[in-house]
Protein backbone atom coordinates (compact mmCIF):
# COMPACT_ATOMS: atom_id res chain seq x y z
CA UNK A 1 46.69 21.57 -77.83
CA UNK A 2 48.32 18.74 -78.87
CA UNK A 3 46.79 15.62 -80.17
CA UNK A 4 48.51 11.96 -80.62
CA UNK A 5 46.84 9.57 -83.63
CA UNK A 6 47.26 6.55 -85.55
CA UNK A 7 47.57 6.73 -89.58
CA UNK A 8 45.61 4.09 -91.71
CA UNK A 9 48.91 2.75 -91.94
CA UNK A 10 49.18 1.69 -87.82
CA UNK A 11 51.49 4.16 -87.42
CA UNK A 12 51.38 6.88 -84.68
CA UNK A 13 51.24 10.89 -84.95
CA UNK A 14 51.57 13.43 -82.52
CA UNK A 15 49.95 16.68 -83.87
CA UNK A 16 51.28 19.96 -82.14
CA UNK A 17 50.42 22.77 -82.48
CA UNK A 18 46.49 22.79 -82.96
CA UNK A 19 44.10 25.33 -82.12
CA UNK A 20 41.00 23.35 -81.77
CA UNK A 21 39.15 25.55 -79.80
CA UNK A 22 39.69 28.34 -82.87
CA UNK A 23 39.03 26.07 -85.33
CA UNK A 24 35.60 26.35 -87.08
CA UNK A 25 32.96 23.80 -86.23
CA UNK A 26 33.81 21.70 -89.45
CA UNK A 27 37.42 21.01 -87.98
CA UNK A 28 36.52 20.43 -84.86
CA UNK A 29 37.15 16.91 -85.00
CA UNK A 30 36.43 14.23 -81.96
CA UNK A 31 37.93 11.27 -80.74
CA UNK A 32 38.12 8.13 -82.71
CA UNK A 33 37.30 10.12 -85.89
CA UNK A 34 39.57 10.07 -89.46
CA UNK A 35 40.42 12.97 -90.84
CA UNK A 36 42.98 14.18 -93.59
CA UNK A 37 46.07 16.64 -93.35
CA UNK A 38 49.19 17.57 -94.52
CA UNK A 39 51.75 17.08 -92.27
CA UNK A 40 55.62 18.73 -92.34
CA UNK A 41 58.37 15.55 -91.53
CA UNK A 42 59.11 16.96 -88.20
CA UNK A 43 57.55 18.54 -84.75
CA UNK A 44 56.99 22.32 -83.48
CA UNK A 45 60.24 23.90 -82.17
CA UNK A 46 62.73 21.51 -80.99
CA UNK A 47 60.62 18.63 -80.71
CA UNK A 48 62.72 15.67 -82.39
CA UNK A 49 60.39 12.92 -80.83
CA UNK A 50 59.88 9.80 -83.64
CA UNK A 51 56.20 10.19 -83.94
CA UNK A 52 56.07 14.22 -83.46
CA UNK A 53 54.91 16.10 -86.83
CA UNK A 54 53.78 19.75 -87.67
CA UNK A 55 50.32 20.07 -88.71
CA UNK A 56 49.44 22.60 -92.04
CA UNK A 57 45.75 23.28 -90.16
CA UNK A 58 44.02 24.99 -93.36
CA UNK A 59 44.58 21.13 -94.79
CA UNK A 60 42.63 19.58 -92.11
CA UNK A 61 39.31 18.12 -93.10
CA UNK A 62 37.08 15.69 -90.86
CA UNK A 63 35.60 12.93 -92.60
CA UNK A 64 32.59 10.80 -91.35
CA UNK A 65 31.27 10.09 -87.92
CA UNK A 66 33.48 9.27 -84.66
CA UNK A 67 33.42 5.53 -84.37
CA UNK A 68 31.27 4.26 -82.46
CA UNK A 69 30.94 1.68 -79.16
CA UNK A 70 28.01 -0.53 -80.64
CA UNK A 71 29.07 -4.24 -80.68
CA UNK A 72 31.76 -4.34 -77.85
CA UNK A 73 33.38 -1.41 -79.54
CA UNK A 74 34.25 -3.56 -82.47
CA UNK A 75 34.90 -0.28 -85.28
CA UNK A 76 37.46 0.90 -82.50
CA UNK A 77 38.92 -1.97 -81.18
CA UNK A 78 39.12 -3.34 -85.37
CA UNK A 79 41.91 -0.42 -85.18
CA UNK A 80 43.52 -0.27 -81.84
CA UNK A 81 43.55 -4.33 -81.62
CA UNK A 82 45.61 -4.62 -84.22
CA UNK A 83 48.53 -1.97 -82.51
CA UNK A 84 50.98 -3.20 -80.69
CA UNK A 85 51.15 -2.99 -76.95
CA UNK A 86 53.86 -2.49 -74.26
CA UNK A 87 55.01 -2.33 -71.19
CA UNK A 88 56.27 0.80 -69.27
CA UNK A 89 59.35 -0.48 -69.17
CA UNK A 90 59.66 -1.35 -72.90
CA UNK A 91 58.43 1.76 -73.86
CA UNK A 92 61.13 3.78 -71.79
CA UNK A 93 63.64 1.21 -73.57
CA UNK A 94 62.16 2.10 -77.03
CA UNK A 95 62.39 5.87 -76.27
CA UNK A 96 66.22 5.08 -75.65
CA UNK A 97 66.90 3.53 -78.95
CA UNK A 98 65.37 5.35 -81.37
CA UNK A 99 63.00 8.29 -79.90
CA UNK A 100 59.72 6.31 -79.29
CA UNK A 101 57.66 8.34 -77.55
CA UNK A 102 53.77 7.21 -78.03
CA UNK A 103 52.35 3.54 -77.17
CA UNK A 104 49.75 1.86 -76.32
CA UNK A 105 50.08 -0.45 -72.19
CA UNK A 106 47.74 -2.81 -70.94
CA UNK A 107 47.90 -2.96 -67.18
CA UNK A 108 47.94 -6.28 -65.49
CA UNK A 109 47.19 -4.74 -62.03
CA UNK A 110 45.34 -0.96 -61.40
CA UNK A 111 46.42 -0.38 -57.62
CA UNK A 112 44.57 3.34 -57.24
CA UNK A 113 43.87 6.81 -59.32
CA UNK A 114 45.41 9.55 -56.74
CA UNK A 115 44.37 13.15 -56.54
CA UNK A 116 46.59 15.77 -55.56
CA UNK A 117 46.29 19.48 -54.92
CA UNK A 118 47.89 21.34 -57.99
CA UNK A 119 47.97 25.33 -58.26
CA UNK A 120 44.91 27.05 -58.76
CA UNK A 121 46.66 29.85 -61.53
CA UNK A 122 48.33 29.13 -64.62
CA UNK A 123 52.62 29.31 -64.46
CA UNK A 124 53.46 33.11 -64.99
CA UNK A 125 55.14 32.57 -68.28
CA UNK A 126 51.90 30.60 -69.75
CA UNK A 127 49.95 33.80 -68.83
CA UNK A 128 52.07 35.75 -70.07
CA UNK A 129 51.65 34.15 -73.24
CA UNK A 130 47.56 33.99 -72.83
CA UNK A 131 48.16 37.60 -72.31
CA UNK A 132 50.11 38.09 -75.54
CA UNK A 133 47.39 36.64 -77.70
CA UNK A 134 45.10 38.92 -76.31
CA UNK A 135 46.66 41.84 -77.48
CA UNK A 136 48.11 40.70 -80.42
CA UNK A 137 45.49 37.16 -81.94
CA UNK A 138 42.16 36.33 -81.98
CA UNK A 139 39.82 37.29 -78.85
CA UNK A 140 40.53 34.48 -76.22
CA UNK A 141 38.04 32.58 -74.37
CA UNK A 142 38.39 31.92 -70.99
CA UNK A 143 40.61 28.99 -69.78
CA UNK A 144 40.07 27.79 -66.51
CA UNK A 145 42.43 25.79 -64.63
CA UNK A 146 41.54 22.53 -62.56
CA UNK A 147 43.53 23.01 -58.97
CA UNK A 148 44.10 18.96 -58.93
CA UNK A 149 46.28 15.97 -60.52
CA UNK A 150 45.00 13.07 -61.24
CA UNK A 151 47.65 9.65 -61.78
CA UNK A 152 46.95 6.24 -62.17
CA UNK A 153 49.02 3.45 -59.81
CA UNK A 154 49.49 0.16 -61.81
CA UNK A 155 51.25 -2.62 -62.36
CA UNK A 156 52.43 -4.66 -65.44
CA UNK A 157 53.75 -7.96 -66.34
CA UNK A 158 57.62 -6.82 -65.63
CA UNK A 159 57.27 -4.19 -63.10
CA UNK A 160 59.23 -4.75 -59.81
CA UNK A 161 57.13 -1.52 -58.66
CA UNK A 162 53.92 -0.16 -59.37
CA UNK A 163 54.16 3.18 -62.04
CA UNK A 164 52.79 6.07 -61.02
CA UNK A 165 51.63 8.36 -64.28
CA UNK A 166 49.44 11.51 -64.55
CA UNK A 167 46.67 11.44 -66.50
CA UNK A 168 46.55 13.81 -69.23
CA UNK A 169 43.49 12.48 -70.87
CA UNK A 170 41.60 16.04 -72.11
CA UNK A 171 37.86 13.80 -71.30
CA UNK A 172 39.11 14.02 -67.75
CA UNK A 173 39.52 17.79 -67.42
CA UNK A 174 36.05 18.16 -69.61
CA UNK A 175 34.82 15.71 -67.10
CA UNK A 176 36.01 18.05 -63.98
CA UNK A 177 34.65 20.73 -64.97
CA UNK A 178 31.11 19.87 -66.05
CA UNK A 179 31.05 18.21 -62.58
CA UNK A 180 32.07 21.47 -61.21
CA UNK A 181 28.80 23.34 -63.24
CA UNK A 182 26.67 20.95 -62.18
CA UNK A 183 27.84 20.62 -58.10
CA UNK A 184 28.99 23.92 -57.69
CA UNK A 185 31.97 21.65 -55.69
CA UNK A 186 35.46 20.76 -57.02
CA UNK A 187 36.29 18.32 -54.22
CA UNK A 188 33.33 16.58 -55.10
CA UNK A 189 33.62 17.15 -58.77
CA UNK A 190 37.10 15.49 -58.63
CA UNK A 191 35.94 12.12 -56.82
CA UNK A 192 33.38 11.74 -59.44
CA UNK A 193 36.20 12.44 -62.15
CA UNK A 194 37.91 9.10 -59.59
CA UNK A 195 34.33 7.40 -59.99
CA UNK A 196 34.40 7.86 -63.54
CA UNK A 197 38.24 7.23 -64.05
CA UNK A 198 38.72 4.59 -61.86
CA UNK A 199 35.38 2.53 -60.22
CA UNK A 200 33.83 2.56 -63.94
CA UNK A 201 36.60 2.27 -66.78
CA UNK A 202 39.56 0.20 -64.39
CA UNK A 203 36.88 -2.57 -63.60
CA UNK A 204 37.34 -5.96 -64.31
CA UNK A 205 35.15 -6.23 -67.00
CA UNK A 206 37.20 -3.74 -68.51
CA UNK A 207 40.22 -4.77 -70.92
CA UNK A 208 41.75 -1.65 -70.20
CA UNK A 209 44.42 -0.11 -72.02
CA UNK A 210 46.33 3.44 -71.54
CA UNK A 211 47.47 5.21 -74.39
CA UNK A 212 50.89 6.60 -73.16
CA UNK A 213 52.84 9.84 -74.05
CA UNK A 214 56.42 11.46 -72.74
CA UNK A 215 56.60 15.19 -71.81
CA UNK A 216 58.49 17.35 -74.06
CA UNK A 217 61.71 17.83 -73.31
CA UNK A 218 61.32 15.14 -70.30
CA UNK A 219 61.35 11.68 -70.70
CA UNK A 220 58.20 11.08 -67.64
CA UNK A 221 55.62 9.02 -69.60
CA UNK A 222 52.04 10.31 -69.10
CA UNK A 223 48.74 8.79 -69.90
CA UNK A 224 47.22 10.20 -72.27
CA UNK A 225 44.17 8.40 -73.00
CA UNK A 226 42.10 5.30 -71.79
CA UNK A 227 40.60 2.68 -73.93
CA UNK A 228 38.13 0.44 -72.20
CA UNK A 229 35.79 -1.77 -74.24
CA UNK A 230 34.54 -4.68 -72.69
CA UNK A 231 36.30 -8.09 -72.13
CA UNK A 232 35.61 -9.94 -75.08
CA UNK A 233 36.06 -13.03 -72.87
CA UNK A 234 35.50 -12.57 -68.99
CA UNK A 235 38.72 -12.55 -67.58
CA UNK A 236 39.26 -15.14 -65.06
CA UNK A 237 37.89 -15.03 -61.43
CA UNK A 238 40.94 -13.61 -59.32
CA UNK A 239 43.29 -12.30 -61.96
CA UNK A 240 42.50 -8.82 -60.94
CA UNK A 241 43.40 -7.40 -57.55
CA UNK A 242 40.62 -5.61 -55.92
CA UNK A 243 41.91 -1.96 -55.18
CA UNK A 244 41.47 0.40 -52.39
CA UNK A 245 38.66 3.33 -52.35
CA UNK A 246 38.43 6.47 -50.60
């Protein structure tokens, strides 16, 4: 898997590759939770992106608790407040000039969260590789793959069209497929993914933000992440367009 994070120094880290699902209970770290590791100056393969770095995973330790939501998510939004936060746009400028490839955008207007059919089997060469650990790595546990994608529509303050961007987000796939154990129904399980995803975490109490990510080697900027505390001040009546459900 790979896993984007912010340094105590503000700065952003993609980690790639990690294991996490090998990894013993100890460095099986969540979300919104510090740890330490050694990092080489420079991502797996030939990923050159700015922010992209080469974990040593033996180095990894978690320290504390996740942070927690208590007081309008003020431990969390103490660090993600203080990052700086883009546009679309500028962010596809900022990959031009010097590699940029992780940021944080605050939507002005959330139109819709679409779900499409996707295949039901992994790509041939990505099984072939599952299949190659088998033989050769540790005993694999099963990987199941959710048949739909799921993008956000928005708008922000400089778009002359609303973005449409996939969402990566690893909560939403967890999300799917407890659904799916519980309902025994993935068309159902995926509009309560949309409930979740969109009704709940794009409403206007919200102050929503998507942590964005490109696509090695594409440029196509994905969300990877949603951060949606409460309005510390209610947002005006009417600055929020009221968006279509299905």
């Amino acid at each position: 898997m790979c896993t984007a994070g912010i340094t105590e120094a503000g700065e952003w880290v993609r980690l790639y590759p990690i294991d996490y699902r090998y990894r013993s209970r100890q460095q099986q770290f969540r979300k919104y939770q510090w740890i330490t590791i050694n990092l080489l100056p420079y991502g797996h393969g030939n990923d050159r992106r700015k922010e992209s770095r080469k974990p040593l995973l033996d180095t990894m330790k978690v320290l504390g608790s996740p942070l927690d939501t208590k007081k309008k998510w003020a431990a969390r939004r103490e660090i993600i407040d203080r990052m700086p936060v883009y546009t679309v746009n500028q962010l596809k400028t900022l990959h031009e000039k010097d590699r940029t490839s992780l940021g944080i955008v605050r939507p002005v207007r959330i139109h819709d969260l679409i779900i499409e059919p996707a295949d039901s089997e992994w790509k041939p060469e990505w099984q072939g590789l599952f299949d190659q650990l088998r033989l050769f790595g540790p005993p694999q546990k099963p990987l199941r793959k959710i048949p739909f994608k799921f993008s956000y529509v928005f708008e922000c303050d400089d778009s002359s069209k609303p973005h449409h961007a996939m969402i990566e987000d690893w909560e939403l796939g967890v999300l799917w497929l407890n659904e799916v154990a519980r309902l025994g129904d993935e068309q159902q399980a995926a509009m309560n993914v949309k409930r979740k995803f969109f009704d709940e975490i794009c409403q206007p109490s919200k102050d929503t933000r998507f942590f964005m990510g490109t696509v090695f080697p594409y440029n196509t900027w994905v969300v990877l992440g949603v951060f949606w505390p409460p309005h510390l001040i209610p947002p005006p009546v009417g600055d929020v367009v009221q968006a279509k459900l299905f």
